[in-house]
Protein backbone atom coordinates (compact mmCIF):
# COMPACT_ATOMS: atom_id res chain seq x y z
CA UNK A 1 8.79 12.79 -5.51
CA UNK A 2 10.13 10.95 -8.82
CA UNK A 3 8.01 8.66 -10.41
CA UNK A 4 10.66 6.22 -9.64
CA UNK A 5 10.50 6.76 -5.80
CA UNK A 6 6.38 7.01 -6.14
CA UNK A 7 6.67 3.51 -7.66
CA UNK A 8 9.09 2.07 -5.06
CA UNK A 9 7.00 3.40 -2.30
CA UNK A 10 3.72 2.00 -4.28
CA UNK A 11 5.50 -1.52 -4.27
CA UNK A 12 6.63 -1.29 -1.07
CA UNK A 13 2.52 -0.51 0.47
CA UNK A 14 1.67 -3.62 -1.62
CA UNK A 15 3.83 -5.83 0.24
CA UNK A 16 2.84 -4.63 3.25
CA UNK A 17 -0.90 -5.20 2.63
CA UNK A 18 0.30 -9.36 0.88
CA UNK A 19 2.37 -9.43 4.32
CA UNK A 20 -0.99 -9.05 6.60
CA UNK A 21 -2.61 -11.25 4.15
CA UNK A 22 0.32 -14.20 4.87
CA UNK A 23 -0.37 -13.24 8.52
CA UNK A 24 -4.15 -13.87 7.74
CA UNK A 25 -3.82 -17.25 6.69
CA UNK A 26 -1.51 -18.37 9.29
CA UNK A 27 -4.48 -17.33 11.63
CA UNK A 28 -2.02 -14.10 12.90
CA UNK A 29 -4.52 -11.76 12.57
CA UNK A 30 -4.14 -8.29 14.02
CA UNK A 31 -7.02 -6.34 16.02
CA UNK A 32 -6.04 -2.83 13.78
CA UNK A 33 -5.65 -4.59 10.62
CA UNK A 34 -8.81 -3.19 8.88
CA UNK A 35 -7.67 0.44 10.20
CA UNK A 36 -4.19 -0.45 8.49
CA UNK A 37 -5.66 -1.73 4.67
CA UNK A 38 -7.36 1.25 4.48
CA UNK A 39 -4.59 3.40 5.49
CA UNK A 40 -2.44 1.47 2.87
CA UNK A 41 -4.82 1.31 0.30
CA UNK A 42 -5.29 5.09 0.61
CA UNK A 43 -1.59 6.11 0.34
CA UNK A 44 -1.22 3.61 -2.87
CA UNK A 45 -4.47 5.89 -4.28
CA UNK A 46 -2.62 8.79 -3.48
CA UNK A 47 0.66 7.57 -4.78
CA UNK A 48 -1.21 6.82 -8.31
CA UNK A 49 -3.04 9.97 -8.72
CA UNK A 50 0.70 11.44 -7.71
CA UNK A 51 1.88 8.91 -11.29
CA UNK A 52 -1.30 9.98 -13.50
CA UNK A 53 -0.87 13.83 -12.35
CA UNK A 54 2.99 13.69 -13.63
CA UNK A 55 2.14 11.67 -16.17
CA UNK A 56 0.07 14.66 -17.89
């Protein structure tokens, strides 16, 4: 991947975790949502180390 299309995907994990936080406050919450943060948070880790390894 190019850092261009590690950043896209990077923004793209952090609007998925502010969408279930919108959901959150509308009182939409979802009974896999922890399961899914973590899974997102994860990949954006990944996605970073991907940035920092390239960017050495």
């Amino acid at each position: 991947m190019t850092n261009k299309e590690i950043r896209e995907e990077m923004m793209l994990q952090i609007e998925q975790l502010k969408t279930i936080n919108i959901l959150n406050r509308l009182g939409m919450h979802n009974k896999d949502e922890e399961q899914t943060k973590a899974g997102i948070k994860s990949r954006i880790e990944e996605l970073y180390q991907q940035l920092l390894e390239e960017a050495v």
